[in-house]
Protein backbone atom coordinates (compact mmCIF):
# COMPACT_ATOMS: atom_id res chain seq x y z
CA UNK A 1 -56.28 -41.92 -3.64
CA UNK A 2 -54.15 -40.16 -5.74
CA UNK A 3 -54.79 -36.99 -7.54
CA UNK A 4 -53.72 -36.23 -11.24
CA UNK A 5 -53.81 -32.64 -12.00
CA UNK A 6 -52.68 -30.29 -15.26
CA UNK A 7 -50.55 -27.11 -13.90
CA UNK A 8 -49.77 -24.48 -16.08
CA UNK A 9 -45.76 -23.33 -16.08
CA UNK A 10 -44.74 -20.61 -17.76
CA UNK A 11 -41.95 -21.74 -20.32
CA UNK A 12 -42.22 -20.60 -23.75
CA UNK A 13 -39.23 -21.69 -25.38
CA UNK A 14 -40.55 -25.07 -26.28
CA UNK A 15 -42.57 -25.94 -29.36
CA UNK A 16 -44.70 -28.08 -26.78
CA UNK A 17 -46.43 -25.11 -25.57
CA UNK A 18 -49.90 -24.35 -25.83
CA UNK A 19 -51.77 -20.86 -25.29
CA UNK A 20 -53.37 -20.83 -22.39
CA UNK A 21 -56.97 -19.42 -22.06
CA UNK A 22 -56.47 -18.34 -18.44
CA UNK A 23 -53.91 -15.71 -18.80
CA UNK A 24 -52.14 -14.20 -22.06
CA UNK A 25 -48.58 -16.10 -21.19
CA UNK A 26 -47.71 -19.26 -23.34
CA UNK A 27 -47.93 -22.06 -20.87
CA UNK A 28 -47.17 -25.58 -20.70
CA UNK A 29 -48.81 -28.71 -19.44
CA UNK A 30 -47.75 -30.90 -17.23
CA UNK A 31 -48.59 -33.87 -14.56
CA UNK A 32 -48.57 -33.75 -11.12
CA UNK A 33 -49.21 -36.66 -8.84
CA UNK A 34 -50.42 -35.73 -5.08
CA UNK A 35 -51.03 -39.61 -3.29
CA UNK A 36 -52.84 -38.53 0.03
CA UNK A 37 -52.34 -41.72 1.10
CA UNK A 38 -48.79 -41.41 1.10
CA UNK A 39 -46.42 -40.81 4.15
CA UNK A 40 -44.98 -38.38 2.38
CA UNK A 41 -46.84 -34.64 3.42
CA UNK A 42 -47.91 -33.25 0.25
CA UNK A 43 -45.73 -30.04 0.03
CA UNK A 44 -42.93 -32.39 -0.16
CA UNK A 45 -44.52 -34.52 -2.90
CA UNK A 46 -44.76 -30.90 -4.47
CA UNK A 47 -41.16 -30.01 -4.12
CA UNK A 48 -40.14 -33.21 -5.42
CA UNK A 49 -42.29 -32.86 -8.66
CA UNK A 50 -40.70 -29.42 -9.27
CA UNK A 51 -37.28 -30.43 -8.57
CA UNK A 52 -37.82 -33.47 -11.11
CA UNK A 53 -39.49 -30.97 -13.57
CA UNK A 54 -36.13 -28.95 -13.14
CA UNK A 55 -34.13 -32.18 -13.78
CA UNK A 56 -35.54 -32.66 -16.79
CA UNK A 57 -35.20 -29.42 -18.36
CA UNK A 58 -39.01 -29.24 -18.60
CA UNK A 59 -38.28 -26.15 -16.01
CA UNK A 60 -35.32 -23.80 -17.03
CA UNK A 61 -33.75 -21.37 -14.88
CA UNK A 62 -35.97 -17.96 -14.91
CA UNK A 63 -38.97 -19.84 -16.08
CA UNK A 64 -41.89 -18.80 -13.90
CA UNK A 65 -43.84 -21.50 -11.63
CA UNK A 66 -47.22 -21.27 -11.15
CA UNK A 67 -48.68 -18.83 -8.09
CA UNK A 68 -49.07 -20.95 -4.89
CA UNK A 69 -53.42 -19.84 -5.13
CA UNK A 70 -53.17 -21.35 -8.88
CA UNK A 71 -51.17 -23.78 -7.77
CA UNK A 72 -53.54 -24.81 -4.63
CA UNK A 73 -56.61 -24.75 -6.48
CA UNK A 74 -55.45 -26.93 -10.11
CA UNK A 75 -54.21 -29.59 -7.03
CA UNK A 76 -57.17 -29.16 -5.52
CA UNK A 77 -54.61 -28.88 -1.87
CA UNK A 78 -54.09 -26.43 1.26
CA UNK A 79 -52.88 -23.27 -0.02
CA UNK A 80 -50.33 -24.24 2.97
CA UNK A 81 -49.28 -27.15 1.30
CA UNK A 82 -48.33 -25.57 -1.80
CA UNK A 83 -46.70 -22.01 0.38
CA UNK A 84 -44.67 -24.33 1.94
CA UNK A 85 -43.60 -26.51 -0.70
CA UNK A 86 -42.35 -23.27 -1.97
CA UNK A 87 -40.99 -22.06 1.24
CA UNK A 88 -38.66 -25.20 0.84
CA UNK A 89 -37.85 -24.93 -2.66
CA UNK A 90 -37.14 -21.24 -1.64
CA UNK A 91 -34.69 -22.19 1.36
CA UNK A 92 -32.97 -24.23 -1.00
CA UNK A 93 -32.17 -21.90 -3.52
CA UNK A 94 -34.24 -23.77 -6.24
CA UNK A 95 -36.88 -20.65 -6.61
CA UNK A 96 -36.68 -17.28 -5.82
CA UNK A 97 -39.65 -15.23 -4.92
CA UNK A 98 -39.71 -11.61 -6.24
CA UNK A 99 -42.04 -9.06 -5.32
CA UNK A 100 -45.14 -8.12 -7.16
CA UNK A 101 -44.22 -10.88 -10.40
CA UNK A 102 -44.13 -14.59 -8.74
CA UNK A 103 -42.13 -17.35 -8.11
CA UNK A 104 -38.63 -18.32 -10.60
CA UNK A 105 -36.62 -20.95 -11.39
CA UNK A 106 -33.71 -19.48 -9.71
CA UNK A 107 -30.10 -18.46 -10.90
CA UNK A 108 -26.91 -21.25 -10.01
CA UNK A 109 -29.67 -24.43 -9.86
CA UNK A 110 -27.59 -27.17 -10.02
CA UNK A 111 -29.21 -29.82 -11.88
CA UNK A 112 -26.58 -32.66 -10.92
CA UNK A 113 -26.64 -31.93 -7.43
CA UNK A 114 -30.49 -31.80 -8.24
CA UNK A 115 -30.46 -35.08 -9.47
CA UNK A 116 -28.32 -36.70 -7.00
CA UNK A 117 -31.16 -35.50 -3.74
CA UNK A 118 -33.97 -36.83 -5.79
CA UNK A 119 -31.76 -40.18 -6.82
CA UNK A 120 -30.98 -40.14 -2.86
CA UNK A 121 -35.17 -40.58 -2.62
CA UNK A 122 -35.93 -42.84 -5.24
CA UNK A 123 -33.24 -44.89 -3.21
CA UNK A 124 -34.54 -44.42 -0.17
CA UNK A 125 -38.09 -45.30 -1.29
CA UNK A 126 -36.55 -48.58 -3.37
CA UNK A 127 -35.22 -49.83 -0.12
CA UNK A 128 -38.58 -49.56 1.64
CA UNK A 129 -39.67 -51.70 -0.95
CA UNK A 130 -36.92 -54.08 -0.74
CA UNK A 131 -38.06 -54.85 2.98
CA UNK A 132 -41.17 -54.91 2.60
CA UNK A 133 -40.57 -57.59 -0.14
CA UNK A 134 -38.54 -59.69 1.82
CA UNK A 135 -40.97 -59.72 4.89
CA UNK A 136 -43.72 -60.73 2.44
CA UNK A 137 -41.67 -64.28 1.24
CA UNK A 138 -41.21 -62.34 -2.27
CA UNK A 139 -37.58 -63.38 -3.94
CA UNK A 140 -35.40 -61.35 -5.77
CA UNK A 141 -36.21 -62.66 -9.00
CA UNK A 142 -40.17 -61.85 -8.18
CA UNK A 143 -39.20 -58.33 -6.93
CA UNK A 144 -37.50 -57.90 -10.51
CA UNK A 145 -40.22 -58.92 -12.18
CA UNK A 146 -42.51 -56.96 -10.36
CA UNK A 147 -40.20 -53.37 -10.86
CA UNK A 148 -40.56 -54.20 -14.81
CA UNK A 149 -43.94 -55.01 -15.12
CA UNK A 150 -44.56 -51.15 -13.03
CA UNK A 151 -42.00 -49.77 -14.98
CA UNK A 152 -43.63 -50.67 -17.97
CA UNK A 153 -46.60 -49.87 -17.02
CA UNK A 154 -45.89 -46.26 -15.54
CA UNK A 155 -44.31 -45.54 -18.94
């Protein structure tokens, strides 16, 4: 099952934002995808979605991510999943904690080398496909077919 849940980011420099009736900050939607069926834990699936946010400019350095509680409960997830998901994004110098105001995009992110880890996954994740394809009979031409119809699909 996977779970589709609106997070609120602070970002305000966008003219996509929206006011948000939960605090007095101008916020942000966005989409996050937790699959609990995947063998992926879930704090990772976090990370990833952050990093990928980052990537796309959606999150800019300094922006403020949402508390891990806020976070927890809009996923509807362990408030250890999303501490540790942070943890990580913390030990890899993609957030910075500070006392008393939250969690930050932090200073020096590299978006390339950002990029390149979560390219490095997609890849890893398209080659589990690839096998799986070939032990099911499917040809390469079917497997292509298949990646545009679900590219297509997942806009």
């Amino acid at each position: 099952m996977c779970i589709y849940a609106n997070t609120l980011f602070n970002a305000c420099s966008d003219n996509r934002f929206i006011k948000s009736a939960l605090s007095k900050e101008c916020c942000y939607i966005t989409e996050f995808t937790i699959n609990e069926n995947s063998s992926e834990a879930i704090y990772k699936q976090i990370a990833f979605q952050v990093k990928l946010l980052i990537v796309n400019g959606e999150l800019r350095i300094g922006n403020k991510v949402p508390s891990v509680r806020s976070l927890s409960k809009t996923l509807s997830v362990s408030t250890l999943s999303a501490q540790r998901a942070y943890t990580e994004l913390q030990n890899e110098g993609i957030i910075k904690g500070i006392d008393g105001k939250g969690s930050f995009v932090a200073e020096g992110v590299s978006k390339p080398s950002l990029k390149d880890g979560l390219l490095r996954g997609v890849e890893v994740e398209v080659n589990r496909s690839i096998k799986t394809a070939k032990q099911n009979g499917v040809d390469l031409a079917e497997f292509l077919e298949l990646v545009k119809v679900s590219w297509s699909e997942n806009g």
